[in-house]
N, C-alpha and C. Protein backbone atom coordinates (compact mmCIF):
# COMPACT_ATOMS: atom_id res chain seq x y z
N UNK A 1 0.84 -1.17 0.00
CA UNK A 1 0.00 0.00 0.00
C UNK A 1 0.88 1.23 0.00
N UNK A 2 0.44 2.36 -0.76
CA UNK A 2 1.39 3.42 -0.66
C UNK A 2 0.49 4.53 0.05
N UNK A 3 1.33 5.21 0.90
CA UNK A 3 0.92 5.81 1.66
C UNK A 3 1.29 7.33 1.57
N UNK A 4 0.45 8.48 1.30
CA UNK A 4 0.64 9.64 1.00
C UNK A 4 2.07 10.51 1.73
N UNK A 5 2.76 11.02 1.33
CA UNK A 5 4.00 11.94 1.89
C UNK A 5 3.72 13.18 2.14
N UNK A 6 3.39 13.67 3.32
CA UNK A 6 3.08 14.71 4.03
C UNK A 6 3.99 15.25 4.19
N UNK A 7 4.38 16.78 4.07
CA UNK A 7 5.10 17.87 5.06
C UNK A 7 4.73 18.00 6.58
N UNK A 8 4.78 17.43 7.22
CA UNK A 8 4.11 18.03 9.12
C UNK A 8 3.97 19.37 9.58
N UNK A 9 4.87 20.21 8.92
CA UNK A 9 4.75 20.97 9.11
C UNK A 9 3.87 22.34 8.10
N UNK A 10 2.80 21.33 7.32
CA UNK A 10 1.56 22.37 6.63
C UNK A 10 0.39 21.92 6.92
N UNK A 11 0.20 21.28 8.54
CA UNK A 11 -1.41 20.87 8.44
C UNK A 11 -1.57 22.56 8.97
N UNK A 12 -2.91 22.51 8.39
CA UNK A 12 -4.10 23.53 8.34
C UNK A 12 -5.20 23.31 9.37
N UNK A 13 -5.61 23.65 10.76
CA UNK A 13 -6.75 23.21 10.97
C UNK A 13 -7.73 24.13 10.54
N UNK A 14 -8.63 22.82 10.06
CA UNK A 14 -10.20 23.77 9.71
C UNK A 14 -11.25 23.20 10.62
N UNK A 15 -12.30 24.29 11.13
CA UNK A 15 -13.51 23.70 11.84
C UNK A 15 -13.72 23.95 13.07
N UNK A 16 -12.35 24.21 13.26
CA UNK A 16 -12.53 24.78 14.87
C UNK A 16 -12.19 26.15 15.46
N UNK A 17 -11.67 27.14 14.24
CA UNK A 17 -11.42 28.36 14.77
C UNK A 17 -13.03 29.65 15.05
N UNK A 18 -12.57 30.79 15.39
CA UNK A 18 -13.68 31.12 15.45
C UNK A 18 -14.41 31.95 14.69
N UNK A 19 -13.68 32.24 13.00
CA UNK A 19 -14.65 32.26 12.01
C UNK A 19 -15.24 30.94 11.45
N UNK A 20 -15.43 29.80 12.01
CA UNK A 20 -15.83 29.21 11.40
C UNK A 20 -15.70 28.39 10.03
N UNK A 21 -14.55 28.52 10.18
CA UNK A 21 -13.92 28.05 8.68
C UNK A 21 -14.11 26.68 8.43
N UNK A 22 -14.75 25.94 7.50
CA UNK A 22 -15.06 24.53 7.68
C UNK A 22 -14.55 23.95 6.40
N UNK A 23 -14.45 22.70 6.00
CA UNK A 23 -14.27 22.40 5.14
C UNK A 23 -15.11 21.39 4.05
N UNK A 24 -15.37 21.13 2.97
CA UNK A 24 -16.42 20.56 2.15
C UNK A 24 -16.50 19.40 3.02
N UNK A 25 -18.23 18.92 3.58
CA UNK A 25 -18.47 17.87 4.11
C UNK A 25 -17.81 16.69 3.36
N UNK A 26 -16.96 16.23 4.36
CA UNK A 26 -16.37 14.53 3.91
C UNK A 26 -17.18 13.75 4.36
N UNK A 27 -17.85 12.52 3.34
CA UNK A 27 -18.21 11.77 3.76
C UNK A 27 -17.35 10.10 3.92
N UNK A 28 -17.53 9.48 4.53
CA UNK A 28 -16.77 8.22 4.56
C UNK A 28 -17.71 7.24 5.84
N UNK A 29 -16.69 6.24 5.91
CA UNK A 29 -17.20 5.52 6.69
C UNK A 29 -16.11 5.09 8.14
N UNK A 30 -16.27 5.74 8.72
CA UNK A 30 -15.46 5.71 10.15
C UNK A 30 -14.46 4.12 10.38
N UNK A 31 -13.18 3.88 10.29
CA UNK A 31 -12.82 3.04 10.46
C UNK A 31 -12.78 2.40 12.22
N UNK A 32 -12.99 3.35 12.64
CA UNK A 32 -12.78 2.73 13.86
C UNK A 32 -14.84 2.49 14.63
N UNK A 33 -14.90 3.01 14.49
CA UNK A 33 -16.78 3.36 15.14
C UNK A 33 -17.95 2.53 13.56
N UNK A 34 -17.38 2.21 12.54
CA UNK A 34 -17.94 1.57 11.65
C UNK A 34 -19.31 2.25 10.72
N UNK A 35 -19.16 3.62 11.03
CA UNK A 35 -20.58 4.26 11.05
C UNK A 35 -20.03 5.27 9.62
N UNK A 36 -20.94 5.30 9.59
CA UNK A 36 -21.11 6.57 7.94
C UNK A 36 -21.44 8.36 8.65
N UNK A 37 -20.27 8.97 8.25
CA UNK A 37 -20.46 9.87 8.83
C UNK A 37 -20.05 10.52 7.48
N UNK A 38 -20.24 12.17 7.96
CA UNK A 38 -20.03 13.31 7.16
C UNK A 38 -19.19 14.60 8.58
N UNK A 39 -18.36 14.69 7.84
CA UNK A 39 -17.35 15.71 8.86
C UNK A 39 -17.07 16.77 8.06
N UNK A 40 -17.19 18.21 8.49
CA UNK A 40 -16.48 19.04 8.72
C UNK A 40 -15.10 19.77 9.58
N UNK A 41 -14.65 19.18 10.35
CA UNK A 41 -13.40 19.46 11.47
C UNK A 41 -12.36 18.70 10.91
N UNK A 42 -11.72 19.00 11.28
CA UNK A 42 -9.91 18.21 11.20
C UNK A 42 -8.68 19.09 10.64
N UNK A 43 -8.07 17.98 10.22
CA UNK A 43 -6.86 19.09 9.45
C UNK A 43 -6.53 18.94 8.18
N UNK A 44 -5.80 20.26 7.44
CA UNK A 44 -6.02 19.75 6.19
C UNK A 44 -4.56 19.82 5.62
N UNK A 45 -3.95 19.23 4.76
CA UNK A 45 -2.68 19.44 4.36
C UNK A 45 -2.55 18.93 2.59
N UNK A 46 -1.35 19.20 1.75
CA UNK A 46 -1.29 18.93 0.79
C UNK A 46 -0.23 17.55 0.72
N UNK A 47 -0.46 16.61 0.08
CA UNK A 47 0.58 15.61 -0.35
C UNK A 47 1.91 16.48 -1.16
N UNK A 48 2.75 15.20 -1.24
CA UNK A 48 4.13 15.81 -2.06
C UNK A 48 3.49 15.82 -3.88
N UNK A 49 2.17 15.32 -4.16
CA UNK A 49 1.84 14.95 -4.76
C UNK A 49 0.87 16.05 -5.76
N UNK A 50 0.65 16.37 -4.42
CA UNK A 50 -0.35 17.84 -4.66
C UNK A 50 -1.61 17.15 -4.25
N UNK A 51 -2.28 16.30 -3.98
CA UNK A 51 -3.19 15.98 -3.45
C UNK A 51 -4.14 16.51 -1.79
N UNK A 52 -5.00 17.02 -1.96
CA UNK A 52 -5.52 17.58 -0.44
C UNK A 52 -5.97 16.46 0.14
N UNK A 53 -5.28 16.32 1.65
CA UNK A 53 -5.83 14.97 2.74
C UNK A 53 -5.96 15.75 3.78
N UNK A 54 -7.12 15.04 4.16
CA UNK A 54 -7.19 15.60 5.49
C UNK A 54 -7.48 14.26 7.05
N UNK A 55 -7.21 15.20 7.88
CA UNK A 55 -7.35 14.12 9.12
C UNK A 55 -8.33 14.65 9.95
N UNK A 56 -9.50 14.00 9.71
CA UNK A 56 -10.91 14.09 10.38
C UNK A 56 -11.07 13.75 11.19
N UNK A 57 -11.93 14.34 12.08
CA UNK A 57 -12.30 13.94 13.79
C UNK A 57 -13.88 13.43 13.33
N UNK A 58 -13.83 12.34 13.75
CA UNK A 58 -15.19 11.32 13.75
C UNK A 58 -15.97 12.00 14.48
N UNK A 59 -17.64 12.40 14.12
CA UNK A 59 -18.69 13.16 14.51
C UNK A 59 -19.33 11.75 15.35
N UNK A 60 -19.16 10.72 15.47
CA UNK A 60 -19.68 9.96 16.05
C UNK A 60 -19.00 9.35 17.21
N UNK A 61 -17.84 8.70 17.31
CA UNK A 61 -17.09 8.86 17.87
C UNK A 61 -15.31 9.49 18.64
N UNK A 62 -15.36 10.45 17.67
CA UNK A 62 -14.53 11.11 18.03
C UNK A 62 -13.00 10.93 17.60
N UNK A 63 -12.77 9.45 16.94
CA UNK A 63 -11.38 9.46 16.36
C UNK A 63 -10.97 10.19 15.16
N UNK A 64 -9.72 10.17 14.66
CA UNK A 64 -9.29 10.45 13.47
C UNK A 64 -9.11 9.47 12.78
N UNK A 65 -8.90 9.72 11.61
CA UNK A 65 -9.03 9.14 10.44
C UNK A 65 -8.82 10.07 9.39
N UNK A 66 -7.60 9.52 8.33
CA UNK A 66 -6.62 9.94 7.21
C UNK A 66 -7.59 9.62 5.78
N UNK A 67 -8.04 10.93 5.10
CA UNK A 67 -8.88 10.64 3.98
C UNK A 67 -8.14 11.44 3.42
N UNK A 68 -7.85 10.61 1.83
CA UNK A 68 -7.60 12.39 1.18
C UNK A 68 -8.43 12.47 -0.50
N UNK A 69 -8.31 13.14 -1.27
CA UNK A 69 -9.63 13.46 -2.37
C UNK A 69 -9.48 11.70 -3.59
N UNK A 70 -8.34 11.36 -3.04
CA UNK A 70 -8.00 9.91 -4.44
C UNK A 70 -8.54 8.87 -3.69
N UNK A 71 -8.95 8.93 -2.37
CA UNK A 71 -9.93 7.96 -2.43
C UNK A 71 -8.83 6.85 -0.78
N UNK A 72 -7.60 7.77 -0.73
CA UNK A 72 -6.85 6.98 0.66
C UNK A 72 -7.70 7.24 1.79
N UNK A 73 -7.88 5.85 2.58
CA UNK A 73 -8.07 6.16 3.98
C UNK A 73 -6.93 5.47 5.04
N UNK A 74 -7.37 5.70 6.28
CA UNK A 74 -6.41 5.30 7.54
C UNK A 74 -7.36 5.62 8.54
N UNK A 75 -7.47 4.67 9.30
CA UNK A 75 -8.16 2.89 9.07
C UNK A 75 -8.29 3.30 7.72
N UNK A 76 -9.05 2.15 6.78
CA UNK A 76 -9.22 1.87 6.20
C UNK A 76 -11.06 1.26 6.63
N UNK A 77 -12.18 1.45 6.06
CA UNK A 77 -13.49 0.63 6.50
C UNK A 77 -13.22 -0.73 6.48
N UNK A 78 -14.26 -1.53 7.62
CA UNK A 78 -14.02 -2.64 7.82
C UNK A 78 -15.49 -2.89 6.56
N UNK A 79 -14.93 -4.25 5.89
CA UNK A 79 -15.63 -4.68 4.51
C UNK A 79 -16.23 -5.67 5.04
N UNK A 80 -17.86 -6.02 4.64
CA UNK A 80 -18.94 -6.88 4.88
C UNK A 80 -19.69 -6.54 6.16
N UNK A 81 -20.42 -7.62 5.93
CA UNK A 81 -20.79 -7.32 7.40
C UNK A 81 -20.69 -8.64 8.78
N UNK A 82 -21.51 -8.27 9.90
CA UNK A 82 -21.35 -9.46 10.62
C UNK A 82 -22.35 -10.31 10.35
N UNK A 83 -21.90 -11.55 10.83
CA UNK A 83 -22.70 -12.67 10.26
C UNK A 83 -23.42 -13.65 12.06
N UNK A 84 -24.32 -13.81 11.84
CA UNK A 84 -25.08 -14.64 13.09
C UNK A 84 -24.39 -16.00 12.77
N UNK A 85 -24.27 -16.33 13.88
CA UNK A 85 -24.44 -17.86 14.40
C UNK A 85 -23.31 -18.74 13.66
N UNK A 86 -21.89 -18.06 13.45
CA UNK A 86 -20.38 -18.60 12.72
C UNK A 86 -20.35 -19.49 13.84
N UNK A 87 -19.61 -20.27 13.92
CA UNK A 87 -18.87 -21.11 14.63
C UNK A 87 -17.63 -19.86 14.93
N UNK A 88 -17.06 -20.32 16.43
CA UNK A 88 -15.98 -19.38 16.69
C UNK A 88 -14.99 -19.06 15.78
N UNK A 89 -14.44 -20.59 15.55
CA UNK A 89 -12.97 -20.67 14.60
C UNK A 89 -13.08 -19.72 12.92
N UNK A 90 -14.62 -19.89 12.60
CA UNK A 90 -14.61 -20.02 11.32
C UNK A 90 -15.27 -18.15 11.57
N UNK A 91 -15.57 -17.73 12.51
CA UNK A 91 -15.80 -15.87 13.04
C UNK A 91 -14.69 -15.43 12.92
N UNK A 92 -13.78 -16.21 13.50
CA UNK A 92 -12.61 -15.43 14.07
C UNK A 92 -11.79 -15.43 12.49
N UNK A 93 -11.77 -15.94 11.29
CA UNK A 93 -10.86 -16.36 10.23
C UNK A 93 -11.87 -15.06 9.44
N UNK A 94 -13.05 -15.27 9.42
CA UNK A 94 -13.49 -14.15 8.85
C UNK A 94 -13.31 -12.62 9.22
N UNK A 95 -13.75 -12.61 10.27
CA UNK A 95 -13.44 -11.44 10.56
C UNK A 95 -11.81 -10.99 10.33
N UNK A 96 -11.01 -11.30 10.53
CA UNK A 96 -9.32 -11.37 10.38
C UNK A 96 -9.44 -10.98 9.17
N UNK A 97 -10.16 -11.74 8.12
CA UNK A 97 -9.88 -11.23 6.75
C UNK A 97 -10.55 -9.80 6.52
N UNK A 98 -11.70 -9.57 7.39
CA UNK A 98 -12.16 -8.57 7.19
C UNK A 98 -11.62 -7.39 7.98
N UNK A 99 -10.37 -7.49 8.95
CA UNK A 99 -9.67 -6.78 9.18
C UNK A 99 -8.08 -6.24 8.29
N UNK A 100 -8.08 -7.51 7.68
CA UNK A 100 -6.77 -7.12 6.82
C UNK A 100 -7.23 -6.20 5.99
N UNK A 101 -8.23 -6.43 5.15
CA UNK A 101 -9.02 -5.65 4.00
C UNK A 101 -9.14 -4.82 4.60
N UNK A 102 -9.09 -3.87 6.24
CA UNK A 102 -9.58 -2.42 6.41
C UNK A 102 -8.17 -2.06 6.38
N UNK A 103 -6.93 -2.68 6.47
CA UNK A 103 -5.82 -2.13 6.99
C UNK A 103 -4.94 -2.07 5.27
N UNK A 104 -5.51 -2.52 4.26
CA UNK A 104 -5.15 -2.48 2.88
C UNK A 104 -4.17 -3.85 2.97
N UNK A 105 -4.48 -5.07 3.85
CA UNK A 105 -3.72 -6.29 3.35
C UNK A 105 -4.44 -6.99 2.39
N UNK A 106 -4.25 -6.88 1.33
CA UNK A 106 -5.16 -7.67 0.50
C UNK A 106 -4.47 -9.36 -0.39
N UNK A 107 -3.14 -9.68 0.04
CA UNK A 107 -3.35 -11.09 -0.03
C UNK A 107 -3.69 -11.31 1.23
N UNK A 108 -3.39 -10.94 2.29
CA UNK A 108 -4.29 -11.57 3.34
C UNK A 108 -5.41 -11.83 3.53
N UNK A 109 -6.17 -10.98 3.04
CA UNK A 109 -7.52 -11.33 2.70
C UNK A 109 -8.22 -12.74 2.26
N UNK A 110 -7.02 -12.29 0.26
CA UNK A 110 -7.22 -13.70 0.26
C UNK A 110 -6.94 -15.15 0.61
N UNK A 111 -5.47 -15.35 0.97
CA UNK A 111 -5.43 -16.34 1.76
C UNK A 111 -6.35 -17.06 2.99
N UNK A 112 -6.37 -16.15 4.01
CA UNK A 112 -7.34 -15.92 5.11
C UNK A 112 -8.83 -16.52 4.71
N UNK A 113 -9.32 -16.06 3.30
CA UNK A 113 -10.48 -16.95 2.72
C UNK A 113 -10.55 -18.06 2.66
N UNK A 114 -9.18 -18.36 2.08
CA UNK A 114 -9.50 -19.83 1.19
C UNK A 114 -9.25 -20.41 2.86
N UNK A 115 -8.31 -20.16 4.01
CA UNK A 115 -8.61 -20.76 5.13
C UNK A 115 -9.90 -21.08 5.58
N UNK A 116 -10.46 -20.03 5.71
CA UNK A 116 -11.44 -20.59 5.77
C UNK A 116 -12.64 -20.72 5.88
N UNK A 117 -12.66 -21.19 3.85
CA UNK A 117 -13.49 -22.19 3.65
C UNK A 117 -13.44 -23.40 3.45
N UNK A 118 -11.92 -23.52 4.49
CA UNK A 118 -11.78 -24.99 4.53
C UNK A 118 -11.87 -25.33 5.73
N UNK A 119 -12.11 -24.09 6.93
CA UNK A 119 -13.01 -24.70 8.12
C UNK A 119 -14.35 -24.84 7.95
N UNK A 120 -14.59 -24.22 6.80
CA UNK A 120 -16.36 -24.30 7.04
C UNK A 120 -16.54 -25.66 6.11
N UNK A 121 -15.57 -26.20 5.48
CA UNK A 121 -15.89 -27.49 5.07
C UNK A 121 -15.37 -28.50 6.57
N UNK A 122 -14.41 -28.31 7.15
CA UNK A 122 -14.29 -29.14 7.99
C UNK A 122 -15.11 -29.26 9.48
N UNK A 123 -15.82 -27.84 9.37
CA UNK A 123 -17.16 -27.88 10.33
C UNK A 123 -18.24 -28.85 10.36
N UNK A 124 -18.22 -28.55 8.42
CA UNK A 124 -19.30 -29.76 8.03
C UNK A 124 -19.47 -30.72 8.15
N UNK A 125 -17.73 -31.37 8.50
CA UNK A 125 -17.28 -32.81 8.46
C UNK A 125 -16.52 -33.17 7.48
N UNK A 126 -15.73 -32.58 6.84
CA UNK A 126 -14.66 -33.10 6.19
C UNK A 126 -13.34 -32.91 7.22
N UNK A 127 -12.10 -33.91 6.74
CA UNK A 127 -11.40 -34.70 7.61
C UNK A 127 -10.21 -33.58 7.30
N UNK A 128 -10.20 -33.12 7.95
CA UNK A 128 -8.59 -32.11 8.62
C UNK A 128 -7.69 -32.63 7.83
N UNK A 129 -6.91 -31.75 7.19
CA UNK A 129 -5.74 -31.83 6.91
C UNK A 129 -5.61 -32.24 5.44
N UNK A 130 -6.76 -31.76 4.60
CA UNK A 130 -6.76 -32.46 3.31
C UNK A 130 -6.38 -31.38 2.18
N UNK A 131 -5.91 -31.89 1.04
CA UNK A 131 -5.62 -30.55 0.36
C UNK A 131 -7.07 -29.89 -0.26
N UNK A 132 -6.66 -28.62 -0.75
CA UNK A 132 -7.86 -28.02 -0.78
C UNK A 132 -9.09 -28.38 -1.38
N UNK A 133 -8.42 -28.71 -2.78
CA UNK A 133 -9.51 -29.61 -3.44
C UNK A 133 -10.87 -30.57 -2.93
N UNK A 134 -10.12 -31.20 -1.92
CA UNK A 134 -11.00 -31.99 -1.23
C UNK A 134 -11.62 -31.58 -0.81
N UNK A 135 -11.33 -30.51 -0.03
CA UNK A 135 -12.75 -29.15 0.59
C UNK A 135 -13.61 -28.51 -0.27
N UNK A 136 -13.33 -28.10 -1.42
CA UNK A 136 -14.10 -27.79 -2.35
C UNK A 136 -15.08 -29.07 -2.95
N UNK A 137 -14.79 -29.85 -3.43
CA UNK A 137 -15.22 -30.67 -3.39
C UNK A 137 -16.36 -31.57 -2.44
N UNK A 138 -15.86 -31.60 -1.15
CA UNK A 138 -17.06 -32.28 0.10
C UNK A 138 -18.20 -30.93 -0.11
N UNK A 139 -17.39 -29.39 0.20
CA UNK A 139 -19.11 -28.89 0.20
C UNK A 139 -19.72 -28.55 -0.98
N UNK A 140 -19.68 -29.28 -2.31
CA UNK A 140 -19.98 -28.73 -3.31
C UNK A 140 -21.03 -30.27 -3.32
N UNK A 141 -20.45 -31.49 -2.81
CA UNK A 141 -20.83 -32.39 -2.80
C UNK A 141 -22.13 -32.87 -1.74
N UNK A 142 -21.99 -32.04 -1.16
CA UNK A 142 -22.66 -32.06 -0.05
C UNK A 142 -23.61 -31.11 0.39
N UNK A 143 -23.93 -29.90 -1.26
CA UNK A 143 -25.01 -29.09 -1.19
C UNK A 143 -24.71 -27.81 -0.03
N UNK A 144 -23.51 -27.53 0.02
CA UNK A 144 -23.24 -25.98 0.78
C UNK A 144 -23.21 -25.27 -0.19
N UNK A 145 -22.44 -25.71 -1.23
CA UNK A 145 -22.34 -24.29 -1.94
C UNK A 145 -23.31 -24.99 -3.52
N UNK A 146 -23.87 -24.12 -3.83
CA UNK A 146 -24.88 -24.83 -4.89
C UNK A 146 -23.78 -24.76 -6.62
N UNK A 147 -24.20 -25.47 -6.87
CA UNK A 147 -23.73 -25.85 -8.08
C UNK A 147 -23.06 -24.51 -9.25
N UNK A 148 -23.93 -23.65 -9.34
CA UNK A 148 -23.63 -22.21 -10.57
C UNK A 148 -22.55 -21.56 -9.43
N UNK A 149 -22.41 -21.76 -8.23
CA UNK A 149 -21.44 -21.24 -7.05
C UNK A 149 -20.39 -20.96 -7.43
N UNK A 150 -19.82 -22.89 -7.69
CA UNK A 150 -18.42 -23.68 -7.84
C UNK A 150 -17.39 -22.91 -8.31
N UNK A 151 -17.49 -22.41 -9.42
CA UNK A 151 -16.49 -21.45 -9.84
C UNK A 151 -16.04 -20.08 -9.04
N UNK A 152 -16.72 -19.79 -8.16
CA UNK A 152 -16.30 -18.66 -7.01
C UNK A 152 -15.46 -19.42 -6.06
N UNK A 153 -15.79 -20.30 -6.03
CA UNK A 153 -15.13 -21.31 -5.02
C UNK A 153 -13.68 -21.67 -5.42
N UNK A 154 -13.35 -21.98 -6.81
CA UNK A 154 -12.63 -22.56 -7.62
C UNK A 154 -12.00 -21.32 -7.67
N UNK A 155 -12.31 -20.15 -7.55
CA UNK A 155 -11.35 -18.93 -8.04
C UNK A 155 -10.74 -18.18 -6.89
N UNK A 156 -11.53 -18.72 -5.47
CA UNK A 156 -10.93 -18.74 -4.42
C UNK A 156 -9.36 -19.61 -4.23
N UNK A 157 -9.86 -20.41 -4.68
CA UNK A 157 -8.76 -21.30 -4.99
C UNK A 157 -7.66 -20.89 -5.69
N UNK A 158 -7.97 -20.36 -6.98
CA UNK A 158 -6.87 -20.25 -7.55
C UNK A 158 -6.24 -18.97 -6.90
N UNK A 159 -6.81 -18.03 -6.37
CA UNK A 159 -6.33 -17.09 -5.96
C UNK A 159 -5.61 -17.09 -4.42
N UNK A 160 -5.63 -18.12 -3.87
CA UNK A 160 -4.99 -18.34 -3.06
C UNK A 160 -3.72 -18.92 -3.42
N UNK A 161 -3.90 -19.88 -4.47
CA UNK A 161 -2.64 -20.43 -4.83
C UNK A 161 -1.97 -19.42 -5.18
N UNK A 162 -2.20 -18.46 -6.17
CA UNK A 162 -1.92 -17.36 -6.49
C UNK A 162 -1.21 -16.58 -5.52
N UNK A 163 -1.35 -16.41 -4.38
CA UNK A 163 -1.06 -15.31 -3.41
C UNK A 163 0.14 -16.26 -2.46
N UNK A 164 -0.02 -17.41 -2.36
CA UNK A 164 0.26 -18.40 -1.59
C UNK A 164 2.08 -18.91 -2.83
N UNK A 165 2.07 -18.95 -4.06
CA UNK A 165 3.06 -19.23 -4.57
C UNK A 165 3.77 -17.97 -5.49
N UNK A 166 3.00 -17.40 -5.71
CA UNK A 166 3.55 -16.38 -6.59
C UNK A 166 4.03 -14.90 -5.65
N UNK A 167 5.61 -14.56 -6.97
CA UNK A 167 5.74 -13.13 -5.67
C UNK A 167 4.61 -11.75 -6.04
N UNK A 168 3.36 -11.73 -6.74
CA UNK A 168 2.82 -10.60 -6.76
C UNK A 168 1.68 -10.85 -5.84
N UNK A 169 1.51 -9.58 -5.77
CA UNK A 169 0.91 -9.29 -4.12
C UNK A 169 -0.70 -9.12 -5.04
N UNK A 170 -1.66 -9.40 -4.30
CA UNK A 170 -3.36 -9.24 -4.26
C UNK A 170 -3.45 -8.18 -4.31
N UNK A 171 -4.23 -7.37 -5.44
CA UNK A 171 -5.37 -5.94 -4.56
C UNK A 171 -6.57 -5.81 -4.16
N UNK A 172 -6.73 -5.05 -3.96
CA UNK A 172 -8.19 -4.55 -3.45
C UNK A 172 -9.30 -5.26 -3.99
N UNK A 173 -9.75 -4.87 -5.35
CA UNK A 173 -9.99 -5.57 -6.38
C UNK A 173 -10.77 -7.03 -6.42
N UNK A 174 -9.05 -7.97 -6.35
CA UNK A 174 -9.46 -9.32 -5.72
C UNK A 174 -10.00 -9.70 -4.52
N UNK A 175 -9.58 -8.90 -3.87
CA UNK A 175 -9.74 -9.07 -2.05
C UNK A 175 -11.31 -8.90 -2.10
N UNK A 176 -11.81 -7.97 -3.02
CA UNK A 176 -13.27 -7.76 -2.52
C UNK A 176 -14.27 -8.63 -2.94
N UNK A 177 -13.33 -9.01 -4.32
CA UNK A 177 -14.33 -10.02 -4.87
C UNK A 177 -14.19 -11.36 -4.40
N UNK A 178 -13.44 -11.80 -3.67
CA UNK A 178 -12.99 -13.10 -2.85
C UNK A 178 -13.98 -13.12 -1.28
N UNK A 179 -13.67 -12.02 -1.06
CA UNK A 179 -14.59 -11.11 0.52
C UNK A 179 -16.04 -11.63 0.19
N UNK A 180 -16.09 -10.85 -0.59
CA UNK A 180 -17.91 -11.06 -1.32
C UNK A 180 -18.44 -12.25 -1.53
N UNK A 181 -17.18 -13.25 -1.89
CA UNK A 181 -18.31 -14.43 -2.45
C UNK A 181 -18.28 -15.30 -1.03
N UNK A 182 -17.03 -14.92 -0.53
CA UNK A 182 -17.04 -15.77 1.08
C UNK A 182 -18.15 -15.39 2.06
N UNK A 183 -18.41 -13.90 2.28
CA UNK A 183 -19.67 -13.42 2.98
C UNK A 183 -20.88 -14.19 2.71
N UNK A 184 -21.25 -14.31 1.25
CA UNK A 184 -22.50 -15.05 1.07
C UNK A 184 -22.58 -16.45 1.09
N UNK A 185 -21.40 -17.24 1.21
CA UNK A 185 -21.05 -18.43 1.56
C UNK A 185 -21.27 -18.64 3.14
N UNK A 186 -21.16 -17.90 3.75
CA UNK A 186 -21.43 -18.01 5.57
C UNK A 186 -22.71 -17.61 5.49
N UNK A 187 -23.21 -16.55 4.82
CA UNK A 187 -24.43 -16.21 5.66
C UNK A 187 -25.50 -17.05 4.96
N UNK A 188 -25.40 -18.06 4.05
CA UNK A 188 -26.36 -18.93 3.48
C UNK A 188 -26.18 -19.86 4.00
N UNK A 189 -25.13 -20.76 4.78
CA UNK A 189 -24.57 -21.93 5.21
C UNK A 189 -24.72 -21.35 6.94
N UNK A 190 -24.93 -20.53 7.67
CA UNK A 190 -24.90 -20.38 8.98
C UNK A 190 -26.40 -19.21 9.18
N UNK A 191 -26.39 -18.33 8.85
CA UNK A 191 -27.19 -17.24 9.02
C UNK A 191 -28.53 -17.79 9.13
N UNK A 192 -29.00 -17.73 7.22
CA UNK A 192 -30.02 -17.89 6.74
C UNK A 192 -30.66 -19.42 7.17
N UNK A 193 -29.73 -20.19 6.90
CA UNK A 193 -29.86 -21.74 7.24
C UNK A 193 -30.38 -21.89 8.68
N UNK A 194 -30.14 -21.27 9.48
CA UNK A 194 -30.51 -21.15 11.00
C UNK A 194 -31.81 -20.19 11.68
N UNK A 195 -32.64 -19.49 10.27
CA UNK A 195 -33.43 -18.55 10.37
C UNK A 195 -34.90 -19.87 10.58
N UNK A 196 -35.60 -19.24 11.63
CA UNK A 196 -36.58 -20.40 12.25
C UNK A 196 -37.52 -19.94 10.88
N UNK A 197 -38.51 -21.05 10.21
CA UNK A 197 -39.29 -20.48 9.46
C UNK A 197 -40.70 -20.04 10.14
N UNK A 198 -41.30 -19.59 9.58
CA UNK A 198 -42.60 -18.44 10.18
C UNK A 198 -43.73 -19.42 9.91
């Protein structure tokens, strides 16, 4: 991840003096408090780049957070959402991925996936320690992931191998589209599956 080159010595504060000087409502999504806010306060400075960033004070909870107009943050938003009724092991692997993705690790992401959805095959009952295939395979076989799926599954795959043997690094990009198909893989196999019917 590249990270903007500041002077320290040209932040600007705007928002808090007492003409009122504010700056164009930023909107984003709070990395730390998870919430969608719109700010006026913080500070504002130029990159070596020429780019305007600023460091916003969260209207909701009160942290900062590094935005600037190309679209950088610090945090970074946490991606998806939470899911009911994971098994611990297979919460804790998700969420992780969904923390790398706020911090801009994006083979971690994907790796971290293809982990696991090979606990959520071995939740199911497939036998520890098998290569991946075999996990793809038991829950494809076994009606977790439905059939038109397979190929999200399969590209999980390759993209792990991908990240896992090769020296180029994952982006965003992949990470989200790996994120995405894993989210709806838990919340159809744990969530929905566990929703009492009416």
């Amino acid at each position: 991840m590249n990270y903007p080159i500041i002077n320290p010595d040209i932040w600007i504060p705007v928002g808090f003096d007492v003409y009122r000087q504010t700056i164009s409502t930023q909107k984003y999504t709070c990395g730390y408090c998870v919430r969608d806010v719109g700010v006026q306060k913080g500070l504002q400075a130029y990159t070596n780049d020429g780019d305007i960033i600023f460091a916003l004070v969260c209207s909701n909870c009160g942290c900062i957070s590094m935005i600037s107009e190309n679209g950088f943050q610090l945090p970074g938003s946490l991606y998806g959402k939470d899911i009911d009724n994971l098994p611990q092991d297979i919460k804790y692997l998700y969420n992780e991925a969904r923390e790398c993705f706020k911090a801009g690790a994006y083979t971690g992401v994907v790796l971290l996936a293809r982990k696991c959805l090979a606990n959520v095959a071995i939740y199911f009952g497939a036998e520890d320690g098998q290569k991946f295939i075999i996990y793809v395979d038991y829950l494809t076989n076994n009606g977790y992931i439905a059939p038109k799926s397979k190929k999200w599954v399969d590209e999980i795959r390759k993209e792990g191998n991908s990240a896992t043997h090769n020296k180029e690094s994952k982006n965003k990009e992949e990470a989200t589209k790996i994120l995405r198909f894993l989210e709806m893989l838990l919340l159809i196999n744990f969530e929905f599956n566990d929703l009492e019917l009416e």
